[in-house]
Protein backbone atom coordinates (compact mmCIF):
# COMPACT_ATOMS: atom_id res chain seq x y z
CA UNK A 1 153.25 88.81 82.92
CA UNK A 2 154.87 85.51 81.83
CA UNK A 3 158.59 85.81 80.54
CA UNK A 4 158.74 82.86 79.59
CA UNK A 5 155.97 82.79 76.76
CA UNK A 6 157.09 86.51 76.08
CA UNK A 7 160.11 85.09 75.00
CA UNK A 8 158.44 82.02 72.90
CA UNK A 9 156.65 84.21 71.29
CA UNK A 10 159.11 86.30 70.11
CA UNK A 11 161.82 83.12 68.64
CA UNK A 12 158.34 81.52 67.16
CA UNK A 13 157.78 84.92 65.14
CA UNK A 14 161.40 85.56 63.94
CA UNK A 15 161.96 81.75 63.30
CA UNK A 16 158.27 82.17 61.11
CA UNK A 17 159.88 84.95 59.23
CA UNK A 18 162.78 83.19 58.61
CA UNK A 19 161.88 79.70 57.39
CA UNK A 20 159.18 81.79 55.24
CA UNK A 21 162.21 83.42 53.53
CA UNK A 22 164.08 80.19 53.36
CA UNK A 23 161.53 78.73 51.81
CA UNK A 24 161.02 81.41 49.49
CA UNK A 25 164.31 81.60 48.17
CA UNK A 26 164.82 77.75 47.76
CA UNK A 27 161.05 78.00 46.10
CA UNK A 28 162.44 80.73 43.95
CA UNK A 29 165.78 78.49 43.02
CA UNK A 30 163.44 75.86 42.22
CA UNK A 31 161.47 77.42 39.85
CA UNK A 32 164.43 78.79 37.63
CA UNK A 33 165.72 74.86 37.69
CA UNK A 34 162.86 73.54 36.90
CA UNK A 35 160.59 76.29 34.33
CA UNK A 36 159.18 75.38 30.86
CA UNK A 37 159.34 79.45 30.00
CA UNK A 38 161.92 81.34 28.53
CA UNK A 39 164.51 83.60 30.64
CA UNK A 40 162.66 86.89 29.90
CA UNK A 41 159.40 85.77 31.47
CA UNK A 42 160.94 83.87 34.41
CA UNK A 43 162.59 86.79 35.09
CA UNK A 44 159.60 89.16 35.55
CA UNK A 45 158.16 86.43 37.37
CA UNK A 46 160.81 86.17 39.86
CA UNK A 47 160.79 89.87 40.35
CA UNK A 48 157.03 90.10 40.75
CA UNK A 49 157.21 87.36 43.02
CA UNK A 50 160.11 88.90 45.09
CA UNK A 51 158.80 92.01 45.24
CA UNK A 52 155.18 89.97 46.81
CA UNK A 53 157.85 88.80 48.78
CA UNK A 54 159.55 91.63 50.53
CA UNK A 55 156.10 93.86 50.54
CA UNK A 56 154.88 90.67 53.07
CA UNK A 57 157.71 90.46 54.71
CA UNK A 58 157.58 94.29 55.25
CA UNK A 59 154.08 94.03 56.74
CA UNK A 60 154.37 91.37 59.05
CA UNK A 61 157.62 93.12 60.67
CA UNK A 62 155.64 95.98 60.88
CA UNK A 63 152.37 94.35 62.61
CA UNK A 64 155.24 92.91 64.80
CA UNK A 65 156.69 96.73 65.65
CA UNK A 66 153.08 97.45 66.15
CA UNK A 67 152.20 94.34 68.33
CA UNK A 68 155.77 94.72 70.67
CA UNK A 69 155.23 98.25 70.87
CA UNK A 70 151.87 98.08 72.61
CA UNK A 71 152.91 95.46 75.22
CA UNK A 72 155.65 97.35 76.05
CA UNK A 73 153.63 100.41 76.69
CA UNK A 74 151.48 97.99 78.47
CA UNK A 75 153.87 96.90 80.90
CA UNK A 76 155.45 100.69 81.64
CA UNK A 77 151.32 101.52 82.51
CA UNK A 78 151.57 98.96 84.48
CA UNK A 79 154.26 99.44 86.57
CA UNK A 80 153.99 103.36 87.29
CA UNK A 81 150.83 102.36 88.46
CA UNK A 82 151.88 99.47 90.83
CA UNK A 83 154.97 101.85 91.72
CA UNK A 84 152.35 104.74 92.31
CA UNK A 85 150.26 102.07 95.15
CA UNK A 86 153.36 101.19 96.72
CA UNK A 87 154.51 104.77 96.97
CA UNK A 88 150.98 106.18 98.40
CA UNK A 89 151.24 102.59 101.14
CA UNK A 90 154.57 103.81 102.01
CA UNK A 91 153.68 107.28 102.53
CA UNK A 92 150.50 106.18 104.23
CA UNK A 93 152.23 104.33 106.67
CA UNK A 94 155.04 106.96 106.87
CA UNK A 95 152.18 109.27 108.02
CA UNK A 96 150.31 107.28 110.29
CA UNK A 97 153.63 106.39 112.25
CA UNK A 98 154.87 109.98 112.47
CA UNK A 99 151.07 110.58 114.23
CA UNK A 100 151.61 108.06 116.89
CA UNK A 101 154.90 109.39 117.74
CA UNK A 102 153.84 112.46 117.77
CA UNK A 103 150.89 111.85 120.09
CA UNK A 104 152.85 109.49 121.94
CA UNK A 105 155.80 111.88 122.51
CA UNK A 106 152.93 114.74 123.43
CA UNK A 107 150.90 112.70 126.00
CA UNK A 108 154.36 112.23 127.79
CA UNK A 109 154.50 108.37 127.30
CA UNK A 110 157.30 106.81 129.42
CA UNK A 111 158.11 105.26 126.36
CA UNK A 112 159.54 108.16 125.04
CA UNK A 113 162.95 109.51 126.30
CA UNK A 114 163.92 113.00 125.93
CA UNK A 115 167.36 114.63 125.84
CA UNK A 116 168.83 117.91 125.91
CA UNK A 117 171.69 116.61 123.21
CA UNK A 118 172.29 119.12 120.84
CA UNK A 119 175.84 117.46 119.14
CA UNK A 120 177.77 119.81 120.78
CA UNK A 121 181.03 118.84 122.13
């Protein structure tokens, strides 16, 4: 996984979403300057339009939830499953190195030293 284009992506959507709105609002400002139509109809305009508005700006966040939501669930998949290998190598090796003791300690190997400790004093 590449952090850093994780984290592009992310400032490139949010910095979308916000210039959109900028521009929506100084569109909006614009319009009310500038209109040949009377109050009444610039006003339904303007609330038509803003409600076009937040209804887009709505989905996209949500596509976004959506979109975030399934690489994170992604990346936890993928790392129980890399956790899961390393834990089965480690126990594999675990195992095979308590056999060669074992059988090393059994066929009386000079290699192996026993004691009669018991941690008593």
């Amino acid at each position: 996984m590449n952090t850093y284009s994780e984290t592009d992506d992310s400032h490139y959507s949010a910095g979308t979403l916000s210039a959109f709105v900028i521009g929506a609002a100084v569109g909006a400002a614009a319009a009310l300057i500038l209109a040949p139509t009377n109050g009444r109809d610039t006003r339904a305009y303007l609330k038509r339009r803003g409600n076009e508005l937040g209804h887009d700006a709505m989905e996209r966040g949500r596509e976004t939830l959506r979109t975030q939501s399934e690489r994170v669930k992604s990346a936890i998949a993928d790392g129980w499953e890399r956790a899961g290998d390393a834990v089965s190598h480690v126990r594999q090796q675990g195992e095979a190195a308590y056999r060669d003791a074992r059988e090393s300690f059994q066929s009386g190997d000079p290699g192996v030293v026993r004691t009669n400790y018991r941690g008593d004093s």
